[in-house]
Each structure stands twice: as C-alpha cells, then as structure tokens.
C-alpha atoms as a PDB file:
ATOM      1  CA  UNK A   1     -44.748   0.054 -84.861  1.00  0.00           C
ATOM      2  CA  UNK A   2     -42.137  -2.593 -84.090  1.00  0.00           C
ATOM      3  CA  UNK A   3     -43.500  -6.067 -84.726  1.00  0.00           C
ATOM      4  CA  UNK A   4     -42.342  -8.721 -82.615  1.00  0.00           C
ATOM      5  CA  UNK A   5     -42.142 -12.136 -83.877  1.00  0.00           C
ATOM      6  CA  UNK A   6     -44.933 -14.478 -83.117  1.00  0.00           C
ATOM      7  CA  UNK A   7     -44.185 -18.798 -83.784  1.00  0.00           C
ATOM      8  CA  UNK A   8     -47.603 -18.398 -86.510  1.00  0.00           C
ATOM      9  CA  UNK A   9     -46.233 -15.407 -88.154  1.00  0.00           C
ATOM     10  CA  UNK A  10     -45.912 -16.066 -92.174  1.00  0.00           C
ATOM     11  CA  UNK A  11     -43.006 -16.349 -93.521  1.00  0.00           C
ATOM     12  CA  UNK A  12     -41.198 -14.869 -96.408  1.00  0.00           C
ATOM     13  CA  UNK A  13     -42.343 -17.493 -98.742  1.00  0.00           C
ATOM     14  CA  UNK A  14     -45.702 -17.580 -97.322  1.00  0.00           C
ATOM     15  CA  UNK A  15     -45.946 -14.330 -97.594  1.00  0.00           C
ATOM     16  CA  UNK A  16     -44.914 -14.201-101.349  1.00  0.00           C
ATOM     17  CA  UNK A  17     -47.652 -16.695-102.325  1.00  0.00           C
ATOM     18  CA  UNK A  18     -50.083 -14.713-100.235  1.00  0.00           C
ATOM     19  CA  UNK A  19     -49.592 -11.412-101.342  1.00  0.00           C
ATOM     20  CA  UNK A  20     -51.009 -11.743-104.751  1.00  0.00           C
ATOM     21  CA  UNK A  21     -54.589 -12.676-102.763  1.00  0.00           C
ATOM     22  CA  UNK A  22     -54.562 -10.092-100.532  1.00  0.00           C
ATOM     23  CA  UNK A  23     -55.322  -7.065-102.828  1.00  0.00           C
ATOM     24  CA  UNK A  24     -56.710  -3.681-101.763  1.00  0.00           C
ATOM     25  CA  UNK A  25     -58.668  -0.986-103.557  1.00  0.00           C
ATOM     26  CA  UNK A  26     -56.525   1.953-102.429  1.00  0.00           C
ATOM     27  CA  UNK A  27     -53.281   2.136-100.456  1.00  0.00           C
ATOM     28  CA  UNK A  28     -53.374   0.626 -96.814  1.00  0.00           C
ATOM     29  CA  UNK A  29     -51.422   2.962 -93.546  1.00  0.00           C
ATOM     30  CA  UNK A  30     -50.461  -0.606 -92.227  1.00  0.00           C
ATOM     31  CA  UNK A  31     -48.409  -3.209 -94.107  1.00  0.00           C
ATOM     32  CA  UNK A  32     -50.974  -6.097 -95.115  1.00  0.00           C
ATOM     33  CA  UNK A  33     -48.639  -8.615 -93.618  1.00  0.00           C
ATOM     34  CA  UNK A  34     -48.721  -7.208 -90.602  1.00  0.00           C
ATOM     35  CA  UNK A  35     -52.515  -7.218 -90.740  1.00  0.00           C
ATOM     36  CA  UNK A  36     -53.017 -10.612 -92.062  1.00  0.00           C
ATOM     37  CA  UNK A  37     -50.350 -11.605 -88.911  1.00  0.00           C
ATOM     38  CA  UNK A  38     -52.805  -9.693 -86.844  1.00  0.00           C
ATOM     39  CA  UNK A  39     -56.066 -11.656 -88.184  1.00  0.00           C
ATOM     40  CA  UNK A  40     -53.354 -15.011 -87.412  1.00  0.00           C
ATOM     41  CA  UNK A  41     -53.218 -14.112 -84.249  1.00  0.00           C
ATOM     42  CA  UNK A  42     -56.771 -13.859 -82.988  1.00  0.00           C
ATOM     43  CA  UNK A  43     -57.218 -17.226 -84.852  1.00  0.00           C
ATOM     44  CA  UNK A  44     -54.692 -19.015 -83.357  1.00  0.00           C
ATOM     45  CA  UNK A  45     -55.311 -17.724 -79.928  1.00  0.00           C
ATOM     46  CA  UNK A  46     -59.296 -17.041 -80.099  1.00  0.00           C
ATOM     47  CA  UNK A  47     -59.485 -13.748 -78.206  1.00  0.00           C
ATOM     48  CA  UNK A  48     -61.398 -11.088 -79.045  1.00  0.00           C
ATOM     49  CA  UNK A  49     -60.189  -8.729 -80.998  1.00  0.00           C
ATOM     50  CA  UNK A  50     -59.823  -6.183 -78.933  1.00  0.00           C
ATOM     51  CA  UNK A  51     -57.051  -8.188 -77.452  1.00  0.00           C
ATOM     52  CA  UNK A  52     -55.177  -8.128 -80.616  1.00  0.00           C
ATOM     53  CA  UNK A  53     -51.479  -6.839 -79.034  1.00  0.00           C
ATOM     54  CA  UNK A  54     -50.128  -3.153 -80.039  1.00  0.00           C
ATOM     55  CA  UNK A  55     -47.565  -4.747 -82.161  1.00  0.00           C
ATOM     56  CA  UNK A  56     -49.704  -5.014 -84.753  1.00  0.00           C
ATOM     57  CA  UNK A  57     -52.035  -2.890 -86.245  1.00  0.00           C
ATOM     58  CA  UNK A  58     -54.332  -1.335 -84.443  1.00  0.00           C
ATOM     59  CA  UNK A  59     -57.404  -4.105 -83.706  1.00  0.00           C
ATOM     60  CA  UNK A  60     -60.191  -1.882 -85.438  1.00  0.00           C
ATOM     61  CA  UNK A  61     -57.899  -2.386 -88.791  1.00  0.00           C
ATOM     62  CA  UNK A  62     -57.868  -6.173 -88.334  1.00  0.00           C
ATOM     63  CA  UNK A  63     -60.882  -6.516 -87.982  1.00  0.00           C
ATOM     64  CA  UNK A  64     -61.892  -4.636 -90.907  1.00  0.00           C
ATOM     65  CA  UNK A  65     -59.733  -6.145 -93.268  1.00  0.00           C
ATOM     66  CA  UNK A  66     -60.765  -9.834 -91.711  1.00  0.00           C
ATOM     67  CA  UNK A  67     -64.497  -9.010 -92.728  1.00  0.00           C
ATOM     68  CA  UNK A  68     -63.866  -7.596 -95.839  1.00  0.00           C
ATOM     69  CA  UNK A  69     -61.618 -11.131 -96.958  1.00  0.00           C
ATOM     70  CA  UNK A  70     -64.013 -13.146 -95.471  1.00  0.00           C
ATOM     71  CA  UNK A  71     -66.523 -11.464 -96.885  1.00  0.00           C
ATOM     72  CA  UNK A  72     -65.049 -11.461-101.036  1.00  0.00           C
ATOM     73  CA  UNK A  73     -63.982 -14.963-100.730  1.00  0.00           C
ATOM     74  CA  UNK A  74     -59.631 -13.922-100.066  1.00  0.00           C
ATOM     75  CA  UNK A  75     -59.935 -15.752 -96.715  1.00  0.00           C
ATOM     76  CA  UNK A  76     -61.110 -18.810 -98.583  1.00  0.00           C
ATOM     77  CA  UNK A  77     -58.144 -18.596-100.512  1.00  0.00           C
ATOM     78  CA  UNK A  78     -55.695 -17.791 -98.057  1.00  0.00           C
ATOM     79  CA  UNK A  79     -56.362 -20.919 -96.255  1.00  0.00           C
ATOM     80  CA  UNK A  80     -56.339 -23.226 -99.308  1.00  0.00           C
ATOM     81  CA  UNK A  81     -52.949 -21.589-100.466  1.00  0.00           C
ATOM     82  CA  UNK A  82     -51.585 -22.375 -96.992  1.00  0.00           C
ATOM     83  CA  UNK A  83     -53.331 -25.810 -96.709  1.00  0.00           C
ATOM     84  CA  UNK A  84     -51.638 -26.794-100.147  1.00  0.00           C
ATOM     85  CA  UNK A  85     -48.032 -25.909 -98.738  1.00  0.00           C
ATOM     86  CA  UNK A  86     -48.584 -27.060 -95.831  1.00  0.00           C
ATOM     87  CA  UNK A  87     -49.504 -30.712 -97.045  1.00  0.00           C
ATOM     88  CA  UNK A  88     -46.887 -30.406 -99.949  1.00  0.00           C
ATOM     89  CA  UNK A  89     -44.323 -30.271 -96.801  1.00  0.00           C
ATOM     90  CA  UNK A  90     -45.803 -33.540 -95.402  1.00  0.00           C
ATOM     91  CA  UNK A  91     -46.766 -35.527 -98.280  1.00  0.00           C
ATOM     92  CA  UNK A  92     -43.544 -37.037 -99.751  1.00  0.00           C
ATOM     93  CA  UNK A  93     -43.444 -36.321-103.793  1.00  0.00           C
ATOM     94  CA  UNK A  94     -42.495 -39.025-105.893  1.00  0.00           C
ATOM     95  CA  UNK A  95     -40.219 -37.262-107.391  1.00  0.00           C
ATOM     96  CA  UNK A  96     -38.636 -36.819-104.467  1.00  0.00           C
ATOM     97  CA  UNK A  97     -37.423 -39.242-102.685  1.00  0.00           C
ATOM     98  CA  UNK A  98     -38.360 -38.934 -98.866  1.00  0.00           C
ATOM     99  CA  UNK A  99     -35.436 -38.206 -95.844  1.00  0.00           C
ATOM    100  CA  UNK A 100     -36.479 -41.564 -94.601  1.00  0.00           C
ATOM    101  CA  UNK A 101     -36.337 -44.226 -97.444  1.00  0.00           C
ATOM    102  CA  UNK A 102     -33.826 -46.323 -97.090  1.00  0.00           C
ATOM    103  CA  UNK A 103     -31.531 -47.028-100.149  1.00  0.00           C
END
C-alpha cells in the first residue's frame, strides 16, 4: 500500500502524541496511522465509507477501528489531544512572546 499524502494527514508530532491513545489488543495488518488517516479522511470529507480511497486501508478496517474508539472513549481523546495543540498554536503563551508584538 503506498499512501499518498492528504493536507489533514497527522503529522509526525501529531502522531507521537496520538499513538499512546490509540492502543490495540493484538497486533494490527495495517499501520494505525494509516487507519486513524483513513477515519480523517471520511471526517473531513463526509463520504461514506465505502468511499474511503485504496491508499489507505481497506474501508471495512476503518470502519472497525472508528467504532471500536468511538465506542471505548479513544476518539474522545483523540480530538481533545488535537484540540489542545491546535489552540496551543493559536493562543500566544506568555512566556512567549508573540511574532507580532512590537518591542
């Protein structure tokens, strides 16, 4: 399986926060990231998973996996671990100082 690059995929430091949360009982056939870019990309594009492209996994292995997170609570905390970084890159720290104070 070749996976192309899609503008939602997670990246490499996404994907090291996110890793830890999405944990399987026994040993998957398809990398997890590609699966989780999989369940990404019926989200961002609401099709049907059928629809999900051959790039990825095949769509009867998304689908499973979405259910299953959804289901134990890991799609809860997907979303809050990417809502946290995602506002941490927006909201200016102040310890930081932002790229457009003025000095």
């Amino acid at each position: 399986m070749s996976q192309k690059r899609y503008s939602w995929d997670i990246t490499e430091r996404q994907w090291t926060k996110l890793a830890p949360l999405v944990v399987v009982q026994r040993a998957s056939k398809w990398p997890l990231r590609a699966v989780v870019n999989g369940i990404f990309y019926v989200l961002k594009n609401g099709c049907v998973w059928c629809d999900v492209p051959a790039d990825f996994p095949p769509w009867p292995t998304v689908y499973y996996y979405f259910t299953k997170w959804a289901a134990d609570g890991t799609c809860q905390r997907v979303s809050g671990c990417l809502t946290v970084e995602a506002r941490a890159k927006k909201t200016p720290s102040p310890m930081r100082p932002s790229s457009t104070a003025k000095a």
